[in-house]
Protein backbone atom coordinates (compact mmCIF):
# COMPACT_ATOMS: atom_id res chain seq x y z
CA UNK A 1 105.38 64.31 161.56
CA UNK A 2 103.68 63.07 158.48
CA UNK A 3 101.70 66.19 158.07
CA UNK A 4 104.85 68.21 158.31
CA UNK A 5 106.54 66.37 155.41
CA UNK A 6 103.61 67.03 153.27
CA UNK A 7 102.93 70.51 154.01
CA UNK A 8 107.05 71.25 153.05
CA UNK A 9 106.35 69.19 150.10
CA UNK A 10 102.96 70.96 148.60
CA UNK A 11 104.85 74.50 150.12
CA UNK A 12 108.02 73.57 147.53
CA UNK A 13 106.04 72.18 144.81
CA UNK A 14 103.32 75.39 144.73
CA UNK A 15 105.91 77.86 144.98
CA UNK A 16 107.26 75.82 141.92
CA UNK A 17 103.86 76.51 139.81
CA UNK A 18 104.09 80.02 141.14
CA UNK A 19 107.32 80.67 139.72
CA UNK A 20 106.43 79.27 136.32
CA UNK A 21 103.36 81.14 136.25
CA UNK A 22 105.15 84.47 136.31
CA UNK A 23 107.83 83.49 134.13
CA UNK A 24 105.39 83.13 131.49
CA UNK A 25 103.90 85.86 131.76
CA UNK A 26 105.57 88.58 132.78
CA UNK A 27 109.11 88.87 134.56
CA UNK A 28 108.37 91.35 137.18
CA UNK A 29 106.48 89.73 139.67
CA UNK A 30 105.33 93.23 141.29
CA UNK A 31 105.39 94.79 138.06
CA UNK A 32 102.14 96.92 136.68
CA UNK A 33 98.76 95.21 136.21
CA UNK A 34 97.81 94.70 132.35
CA UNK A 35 94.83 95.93 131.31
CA UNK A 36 94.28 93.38 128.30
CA UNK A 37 91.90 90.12 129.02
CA UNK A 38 93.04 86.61 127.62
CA UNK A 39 91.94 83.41 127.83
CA UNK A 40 94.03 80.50 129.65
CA UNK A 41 94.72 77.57 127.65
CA UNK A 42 97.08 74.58 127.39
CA UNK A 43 99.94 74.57 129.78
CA UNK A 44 98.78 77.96 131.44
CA UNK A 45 95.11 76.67 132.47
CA UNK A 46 96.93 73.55 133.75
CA UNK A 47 99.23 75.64 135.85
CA UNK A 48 96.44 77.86 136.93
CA UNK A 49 94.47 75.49 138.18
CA UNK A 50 96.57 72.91 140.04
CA UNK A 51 97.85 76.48 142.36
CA UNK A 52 94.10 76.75 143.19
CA UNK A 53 94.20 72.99 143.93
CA UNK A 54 97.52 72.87 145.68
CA UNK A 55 96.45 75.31 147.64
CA UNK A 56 93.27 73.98 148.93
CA UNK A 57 95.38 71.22 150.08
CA UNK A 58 97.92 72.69 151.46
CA UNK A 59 95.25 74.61 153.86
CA UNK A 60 93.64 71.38 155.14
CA UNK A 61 96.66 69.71 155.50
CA UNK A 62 97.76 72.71 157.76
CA UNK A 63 94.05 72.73 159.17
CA UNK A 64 94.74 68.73 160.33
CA UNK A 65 98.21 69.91 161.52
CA UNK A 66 97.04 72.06 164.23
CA UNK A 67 93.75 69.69 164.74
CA UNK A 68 95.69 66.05 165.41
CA UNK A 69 98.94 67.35 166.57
């Protein structure tokens, strides 16, 4: 049960960062690929790397789900 709760949680919370991440960059999600390099800073590297991070989690957490339940 517990692992449930926190897999909806992460789930809401990453698709959270994932919406803010394309609204500052771009609004078409499935729009064309730019072909111009920048660096992440501030608010953007933050974002960036707390998906990767969320994400991690969110696969072990799924990875104990299966294992204990």
């Amino acid at each position: 049960m517990w692992f449930q709760i926190a897999l909806l949680v992460i789930a809401i919370v990453l698709i959270v960062i994932l919406l803010l991440q394309a609204r500052g960059n771009n609004p078409s999600v499935f729009g064309q690929a730019e072909s111009t390099f920048h660096v992440r800073r501030g608010v953007e590297k933050l974002l960036f790397r707390s998906t990767i991070v969320l994400t991690v989690i969110f696969v072990a957490v799924a990875i104990a789900n299966v294992r204990f339940s």
